[in-house]
PDB file of N, CA and C in Angstrom:
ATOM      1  N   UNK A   1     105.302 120.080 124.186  1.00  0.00           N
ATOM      2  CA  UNK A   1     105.586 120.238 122.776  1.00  0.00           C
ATOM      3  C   UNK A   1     105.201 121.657 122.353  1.00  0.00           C
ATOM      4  N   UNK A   2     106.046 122.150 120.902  1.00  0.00           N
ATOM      5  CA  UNK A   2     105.893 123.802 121.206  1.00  0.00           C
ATOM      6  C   UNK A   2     105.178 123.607 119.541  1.00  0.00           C
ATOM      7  N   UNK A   3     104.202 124.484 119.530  1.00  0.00           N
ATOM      8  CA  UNK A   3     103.661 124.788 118.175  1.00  0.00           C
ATOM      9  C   UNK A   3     103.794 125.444 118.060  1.00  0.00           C
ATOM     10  N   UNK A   4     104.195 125.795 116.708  1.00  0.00           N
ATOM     11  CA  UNK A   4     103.554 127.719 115.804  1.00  0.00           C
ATOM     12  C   UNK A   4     102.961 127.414 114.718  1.00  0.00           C
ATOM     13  N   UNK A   5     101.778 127.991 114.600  1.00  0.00           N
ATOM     14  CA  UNK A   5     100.889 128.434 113.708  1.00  0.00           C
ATOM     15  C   UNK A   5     101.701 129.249 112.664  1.00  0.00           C
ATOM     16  N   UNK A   6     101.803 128.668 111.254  1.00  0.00           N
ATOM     17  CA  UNK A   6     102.312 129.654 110.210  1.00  0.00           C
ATOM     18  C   UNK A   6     101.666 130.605 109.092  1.00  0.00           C
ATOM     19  N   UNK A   7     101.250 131.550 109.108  1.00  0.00           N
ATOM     20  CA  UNK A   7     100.455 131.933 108.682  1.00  0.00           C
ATOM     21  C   UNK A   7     101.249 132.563 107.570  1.00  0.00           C
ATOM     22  N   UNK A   8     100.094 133.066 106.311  1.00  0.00           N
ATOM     23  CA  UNK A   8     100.594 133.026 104.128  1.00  0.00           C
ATOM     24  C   UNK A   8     101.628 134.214 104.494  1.00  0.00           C
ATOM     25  N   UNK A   9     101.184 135.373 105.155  1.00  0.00           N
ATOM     26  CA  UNK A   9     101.861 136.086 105.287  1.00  0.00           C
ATOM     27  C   UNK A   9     103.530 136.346 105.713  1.00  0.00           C
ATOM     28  N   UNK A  10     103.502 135.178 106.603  1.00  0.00           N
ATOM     29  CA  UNK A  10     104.843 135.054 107.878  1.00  0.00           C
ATOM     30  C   UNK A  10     105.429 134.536 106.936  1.00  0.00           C
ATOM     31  N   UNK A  11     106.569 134.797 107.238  1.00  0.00           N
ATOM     32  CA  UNK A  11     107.808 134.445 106.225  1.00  0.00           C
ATOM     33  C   UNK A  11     108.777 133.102 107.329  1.00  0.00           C
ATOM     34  N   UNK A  12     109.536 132.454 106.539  1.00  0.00           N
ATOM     35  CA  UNK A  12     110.382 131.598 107.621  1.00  0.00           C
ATOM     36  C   UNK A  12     110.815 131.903 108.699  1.00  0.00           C
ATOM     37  N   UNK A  13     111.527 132.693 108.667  1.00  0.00           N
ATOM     38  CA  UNK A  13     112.456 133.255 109.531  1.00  0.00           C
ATOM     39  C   UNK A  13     111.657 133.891 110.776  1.00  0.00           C
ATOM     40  N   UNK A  14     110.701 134.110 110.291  1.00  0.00           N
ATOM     41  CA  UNK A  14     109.859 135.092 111.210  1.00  0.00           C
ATOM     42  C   UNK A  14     108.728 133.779 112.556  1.00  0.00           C
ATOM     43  N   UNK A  15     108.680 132.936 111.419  1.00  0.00           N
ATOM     44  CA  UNK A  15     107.976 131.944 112.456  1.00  0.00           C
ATOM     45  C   UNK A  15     109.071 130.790 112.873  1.00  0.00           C
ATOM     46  N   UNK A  16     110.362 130.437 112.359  1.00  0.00           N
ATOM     47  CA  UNK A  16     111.827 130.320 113.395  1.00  0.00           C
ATOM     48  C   UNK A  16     112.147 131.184 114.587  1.00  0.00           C
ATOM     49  N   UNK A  17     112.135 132.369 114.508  1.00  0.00           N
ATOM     50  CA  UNK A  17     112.053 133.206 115.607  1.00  0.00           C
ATOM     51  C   UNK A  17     111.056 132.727 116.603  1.00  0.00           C
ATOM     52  N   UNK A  18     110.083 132.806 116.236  1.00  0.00           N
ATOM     53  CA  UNK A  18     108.571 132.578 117.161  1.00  0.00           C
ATOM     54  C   UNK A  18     109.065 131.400 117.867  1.00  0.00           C
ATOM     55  N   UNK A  19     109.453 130.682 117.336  1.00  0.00           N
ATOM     56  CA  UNK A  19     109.272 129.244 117.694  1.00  0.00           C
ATOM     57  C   UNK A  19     110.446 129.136 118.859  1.00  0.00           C
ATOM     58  N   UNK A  20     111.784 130.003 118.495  1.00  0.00           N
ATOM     59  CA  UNK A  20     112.942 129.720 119.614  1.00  0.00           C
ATOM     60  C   UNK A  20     112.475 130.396 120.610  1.00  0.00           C
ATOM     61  N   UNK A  21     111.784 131.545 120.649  1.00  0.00           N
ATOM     62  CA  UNK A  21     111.286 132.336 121.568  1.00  0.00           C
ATOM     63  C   UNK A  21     110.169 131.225 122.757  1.00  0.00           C
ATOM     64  N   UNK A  22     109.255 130.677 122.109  1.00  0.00           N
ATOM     65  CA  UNK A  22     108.909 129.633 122.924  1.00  0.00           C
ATOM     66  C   UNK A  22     109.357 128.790 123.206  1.00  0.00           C
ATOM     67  N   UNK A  23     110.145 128.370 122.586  1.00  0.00           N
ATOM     68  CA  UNK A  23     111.011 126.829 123.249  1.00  0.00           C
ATOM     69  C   UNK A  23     111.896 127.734 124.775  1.00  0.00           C
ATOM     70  N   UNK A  24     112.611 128.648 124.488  1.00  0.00           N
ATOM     71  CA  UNK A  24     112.896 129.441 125.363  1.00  0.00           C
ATOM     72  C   UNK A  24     112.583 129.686 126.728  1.00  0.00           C
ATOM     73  N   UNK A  25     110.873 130.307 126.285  1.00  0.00           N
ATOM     74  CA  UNK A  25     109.846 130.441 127.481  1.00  0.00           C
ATOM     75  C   UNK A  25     109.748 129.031 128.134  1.00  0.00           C
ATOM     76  N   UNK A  26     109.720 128.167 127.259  1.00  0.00           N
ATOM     77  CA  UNK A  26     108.898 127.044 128.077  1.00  0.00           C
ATOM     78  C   UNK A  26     110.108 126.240 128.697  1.00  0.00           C
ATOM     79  N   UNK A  27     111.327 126.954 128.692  1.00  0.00           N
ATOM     80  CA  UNK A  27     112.599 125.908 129.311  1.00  0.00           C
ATOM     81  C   UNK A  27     112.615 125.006 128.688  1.00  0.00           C
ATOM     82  N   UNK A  28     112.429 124.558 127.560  1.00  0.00           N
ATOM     83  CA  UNK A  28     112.769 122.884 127.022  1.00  0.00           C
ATOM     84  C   UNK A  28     114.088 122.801 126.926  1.00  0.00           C
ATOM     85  N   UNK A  29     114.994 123.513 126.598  1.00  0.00           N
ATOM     86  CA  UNK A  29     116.423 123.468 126.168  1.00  0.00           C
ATOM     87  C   UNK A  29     117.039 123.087 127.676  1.00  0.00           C
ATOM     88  N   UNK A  30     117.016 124.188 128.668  1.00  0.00           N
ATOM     89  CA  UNK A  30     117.241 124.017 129.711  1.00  0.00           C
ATOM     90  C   UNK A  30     116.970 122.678 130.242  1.00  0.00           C
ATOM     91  N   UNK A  31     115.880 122.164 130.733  1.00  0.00           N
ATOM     92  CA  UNK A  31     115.244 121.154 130.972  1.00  0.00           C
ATOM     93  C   UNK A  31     116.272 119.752 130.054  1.00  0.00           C
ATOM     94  N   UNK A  32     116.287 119.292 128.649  1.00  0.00           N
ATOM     95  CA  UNK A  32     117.351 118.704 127.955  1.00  0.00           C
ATOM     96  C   UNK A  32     118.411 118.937 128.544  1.00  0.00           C
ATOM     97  N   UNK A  33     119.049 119.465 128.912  1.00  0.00           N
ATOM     98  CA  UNK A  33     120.445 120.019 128.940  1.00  0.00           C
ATOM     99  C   UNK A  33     120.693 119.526 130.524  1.00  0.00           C
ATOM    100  N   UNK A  34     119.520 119.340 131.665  1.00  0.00           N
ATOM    101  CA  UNK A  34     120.088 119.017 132.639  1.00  0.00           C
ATOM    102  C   UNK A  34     119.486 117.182 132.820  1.00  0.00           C
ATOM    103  N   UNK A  35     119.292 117.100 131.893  1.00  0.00           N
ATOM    104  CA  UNK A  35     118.581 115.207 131.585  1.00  0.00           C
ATOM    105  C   UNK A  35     119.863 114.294 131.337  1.00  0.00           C
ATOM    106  N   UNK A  36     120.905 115.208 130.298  1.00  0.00           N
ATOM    107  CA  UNK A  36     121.695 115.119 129.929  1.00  0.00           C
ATOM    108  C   UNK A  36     122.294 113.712 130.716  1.00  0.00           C
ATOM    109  N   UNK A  37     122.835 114.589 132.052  1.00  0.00           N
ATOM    110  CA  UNK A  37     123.866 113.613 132.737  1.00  0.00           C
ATOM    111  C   UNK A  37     123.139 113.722 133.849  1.00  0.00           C
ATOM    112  N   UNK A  38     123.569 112.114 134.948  1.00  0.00           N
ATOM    113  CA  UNK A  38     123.161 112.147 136.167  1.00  0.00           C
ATOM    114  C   UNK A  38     123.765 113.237 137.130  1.00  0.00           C
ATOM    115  N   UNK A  39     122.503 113.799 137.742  1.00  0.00           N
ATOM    116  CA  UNK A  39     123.374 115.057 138.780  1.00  0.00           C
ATOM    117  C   UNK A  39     122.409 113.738 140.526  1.00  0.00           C
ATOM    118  N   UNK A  40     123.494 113.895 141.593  1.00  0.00           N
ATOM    119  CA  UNK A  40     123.029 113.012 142.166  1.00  0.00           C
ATOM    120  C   UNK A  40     122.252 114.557 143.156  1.00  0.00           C
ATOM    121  N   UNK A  41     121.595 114.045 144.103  1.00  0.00           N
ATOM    122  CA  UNK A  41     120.252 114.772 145.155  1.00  0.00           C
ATOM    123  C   UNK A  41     121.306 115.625 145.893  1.00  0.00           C
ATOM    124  N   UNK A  42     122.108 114.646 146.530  1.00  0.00           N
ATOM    125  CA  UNK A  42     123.339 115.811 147.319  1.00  0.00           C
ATOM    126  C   UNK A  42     123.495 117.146 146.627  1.00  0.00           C
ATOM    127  N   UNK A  43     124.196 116.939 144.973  1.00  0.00           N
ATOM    128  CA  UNK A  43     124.338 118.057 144.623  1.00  0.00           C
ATOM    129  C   UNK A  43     123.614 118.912 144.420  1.00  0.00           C
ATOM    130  N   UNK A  44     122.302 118.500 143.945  1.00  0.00           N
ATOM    131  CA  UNK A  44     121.374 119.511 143.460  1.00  0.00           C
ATOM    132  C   UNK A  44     120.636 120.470 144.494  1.00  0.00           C
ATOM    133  N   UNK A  45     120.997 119.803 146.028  1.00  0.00           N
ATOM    134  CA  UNK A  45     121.059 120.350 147.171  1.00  0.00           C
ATOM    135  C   UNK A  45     121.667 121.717 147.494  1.00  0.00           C
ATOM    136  N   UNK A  46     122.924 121.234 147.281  1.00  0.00           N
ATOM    137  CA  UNK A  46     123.989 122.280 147.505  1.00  0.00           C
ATOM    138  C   UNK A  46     124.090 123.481 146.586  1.00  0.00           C
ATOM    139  N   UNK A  47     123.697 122.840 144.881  1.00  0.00           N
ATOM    140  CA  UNK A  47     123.682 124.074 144.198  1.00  0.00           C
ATOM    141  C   UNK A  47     122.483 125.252 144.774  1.00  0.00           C
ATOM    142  N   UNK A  48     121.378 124.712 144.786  1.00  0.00           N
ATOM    143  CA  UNK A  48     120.092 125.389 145.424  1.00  0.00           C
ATOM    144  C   UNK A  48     120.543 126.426 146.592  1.00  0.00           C
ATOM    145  N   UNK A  49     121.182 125.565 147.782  1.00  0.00           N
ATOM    146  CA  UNK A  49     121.564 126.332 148.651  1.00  0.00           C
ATOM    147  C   UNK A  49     122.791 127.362 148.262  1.00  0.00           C
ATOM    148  N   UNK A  50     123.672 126.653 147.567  1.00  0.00           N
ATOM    149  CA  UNK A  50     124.486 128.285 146.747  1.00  0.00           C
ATOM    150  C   UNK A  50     124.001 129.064 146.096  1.00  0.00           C
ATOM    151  N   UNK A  51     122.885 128.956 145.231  1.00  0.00           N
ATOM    152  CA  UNK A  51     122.266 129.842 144.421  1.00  0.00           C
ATOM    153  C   UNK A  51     121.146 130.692 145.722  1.00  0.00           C
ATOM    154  N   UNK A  52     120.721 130.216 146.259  1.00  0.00           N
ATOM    155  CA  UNK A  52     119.743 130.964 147.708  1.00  0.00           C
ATOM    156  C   UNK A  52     120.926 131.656 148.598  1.00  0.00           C
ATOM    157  N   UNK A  53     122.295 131.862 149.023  1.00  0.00           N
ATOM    158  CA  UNK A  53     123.256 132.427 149.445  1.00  0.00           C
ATOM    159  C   UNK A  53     123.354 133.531 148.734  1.00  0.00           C
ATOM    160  N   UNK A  54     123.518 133.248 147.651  1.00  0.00           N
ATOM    161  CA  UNK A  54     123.643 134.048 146.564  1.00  0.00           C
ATOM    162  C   UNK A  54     123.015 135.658 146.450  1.00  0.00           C
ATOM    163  N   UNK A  55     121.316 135.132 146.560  1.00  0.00           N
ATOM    164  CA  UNK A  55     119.932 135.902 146.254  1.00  0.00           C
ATOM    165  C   UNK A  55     120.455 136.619 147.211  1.00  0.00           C
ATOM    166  N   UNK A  56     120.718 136.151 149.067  1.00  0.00           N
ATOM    167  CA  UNK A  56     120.152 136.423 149.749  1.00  0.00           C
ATOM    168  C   UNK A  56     121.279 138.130 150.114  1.00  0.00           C
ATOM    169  N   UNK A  57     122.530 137.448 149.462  1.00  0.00           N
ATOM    170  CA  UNK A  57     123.536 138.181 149.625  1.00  0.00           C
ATOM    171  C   UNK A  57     123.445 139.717 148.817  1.00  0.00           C
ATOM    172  N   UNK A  58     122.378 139.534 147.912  1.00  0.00           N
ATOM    173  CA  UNK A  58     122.248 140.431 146.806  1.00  0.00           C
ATOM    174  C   UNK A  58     121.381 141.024 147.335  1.00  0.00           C
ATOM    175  N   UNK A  59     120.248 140.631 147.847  1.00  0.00           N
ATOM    176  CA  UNK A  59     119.145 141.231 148.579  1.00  0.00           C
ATOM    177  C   UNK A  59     119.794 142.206 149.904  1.00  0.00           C
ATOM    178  N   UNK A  60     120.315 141.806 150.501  1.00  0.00           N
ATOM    179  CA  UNK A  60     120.940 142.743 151.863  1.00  0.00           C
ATOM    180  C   UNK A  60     121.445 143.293 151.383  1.00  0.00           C
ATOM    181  N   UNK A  61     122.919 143.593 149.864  1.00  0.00           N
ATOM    182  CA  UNK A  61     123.355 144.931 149.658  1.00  0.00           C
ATOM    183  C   UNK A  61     122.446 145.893 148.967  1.00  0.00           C
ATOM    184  N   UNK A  62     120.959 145.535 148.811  1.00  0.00           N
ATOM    185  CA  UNK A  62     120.292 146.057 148.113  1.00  0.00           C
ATOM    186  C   UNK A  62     119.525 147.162 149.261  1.00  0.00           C
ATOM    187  N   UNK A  63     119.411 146.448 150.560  1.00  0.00           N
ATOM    188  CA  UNK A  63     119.064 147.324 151.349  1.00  0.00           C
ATOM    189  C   UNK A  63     119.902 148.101 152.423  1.00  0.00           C
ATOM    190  N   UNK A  64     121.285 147.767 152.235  1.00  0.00           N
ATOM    191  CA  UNK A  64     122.413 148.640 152.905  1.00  0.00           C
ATOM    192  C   UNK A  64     122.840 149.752 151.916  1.00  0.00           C
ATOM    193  N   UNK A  65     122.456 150.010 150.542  1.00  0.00           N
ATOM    194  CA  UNK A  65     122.470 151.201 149.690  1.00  0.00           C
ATOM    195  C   UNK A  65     121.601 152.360 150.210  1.00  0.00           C
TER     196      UNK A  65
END
Protein backbone atom coordinates (compact mmCIF):
# COMPACT_ATOMS: atom_id res chain seq x y z
CA UNK A 1 0.00 0.00 0.00
CA UNK A 2 1.44 3.47 -1.06
CA UNK A 3 1.18 6.51 1.35
CA UNK A 4 1.86 10.21 1.05
CA UNK A 5 2.13 12.36 3.75
CA UNK A 6 0.35 15.79 2.82
CA UNK A 7 1.75 18.48 4.15
CA UNK A 8 -0.27 22.68 4.69
CA UNK A 9 2.09 23.69 2.29
CA UNK A 10 1.77 20.94 -0.71
CA UNK A 11 -0.79 21.72 -2.88
CA UNK A 12 -2.94 18.74 -4.66
CA UNK A 13 -1.44 18.26 -7.52
CA UNK A 14 1.86 18.23 -6.08
CA UNK A 15 1.12 15.32 -3.62
CA UNK A 16 -0.94 13.44 -6.87
CA UNK A 17 2.32 13.57 -8.48
CA UNK A 18 4.15 12.09 -5.42
CA UNK A 19 1.86 9.53 -5.13
CA UNK A 20 1.93 8.23 -9.09
CA UNK A 21 5.58 8.45 -8.82
CA UNK A 22 5.41 5.76 -6.07
CA UNK A 23 2.82 3.65 -7.20
CA UNK A 24 5.20 3.63 -10.23
CA UNK A 25 8.34 2.74 -8.20
CA UNK A 26 6.68 0.15 -6.38
CA UNK A 27 5.19 -1.65 -9.71
CA UNK A 28 1.63 -1.82 -8.40
CA UNK A 29 0.13 -0.92 -11.77
CA UNK A 30 2.32 -3.32 -13.48
CA UNK A 31 1.83 -6.05 -11.01
CA UNK A 32 -2.51 -5.36 -11.51
CA UNK A 33 -2.18 -5.39 -15.00
CA UNK A 34 -0.53 -8.86 -15.17
CA UNK A 35 -3.26 -10.43 -12.34
CA UNK A 36 -5.51 -9.32 -14.82
CA UNK A 37 -5.73 -12.51 -16.97
CA UNK A 38 -4.43 -16.06 -16.61
CA UNK A 39 -0.90 -16.23 -18.31
CA UNK A 40 -0.18 -20.12 -18.10
CA UNK A 41 3.92 -21.21 -16.75
CA UNK A 42 4.75 -22.31 -20.41
CA UNK A 43 4.33 -18.84 -21.44
CA UNK A 44 5.80 -16.92 -18.91
CA UNK A 45 8.73 -19.23 -19.71
CA UNK A 46 9.16 -18.36 -23.10
CA UNK A 47 8.55 -14.66 -22.65
CA UNK A 48 11.59 -14.64 -20.03
CA UNK A 49 13.62 -16.57 -22.40
CA UNK A 50 12.73 -13.96 -25.29
CA UNK A 51 13.28 -11.10 -23.22
CA UNK A 52 17.01 -12.83 -21.98
CA UNK A 53 17.73 -13.35 -26.07
CA UNK A 54 16.99 -10.12 -26.30
CA UNK A 55 19.54 -8.57 -23.39
CA UNK A 56 21.91 -10.93 -24.54
CA UNK A 57 21.77 -9.83 -28.19
CA UNK A 58 22.15 -6.19 -27.09
CA UNK A 59 24.97 -6.93 -24.87
CA UNK A 60 27.31 -8.56 -27.73
CA UNK A 61 26.60 -5.55 -30.16
CA UNK A 62 27.64 -3.54 -27.35
CA UNK A 63 30.94 -5.18 -27.34
CA UNK A 64 31.51 -5.65 -31.19
CA UNK A 65 31.36 -1.54 -31.34
Amino acid sequence: MVIVQRKDVDSIDKVLKNYRKKVEKNETIKILRNKMFFTKKCRKRAEERKLALYRQQLRSKDRDE
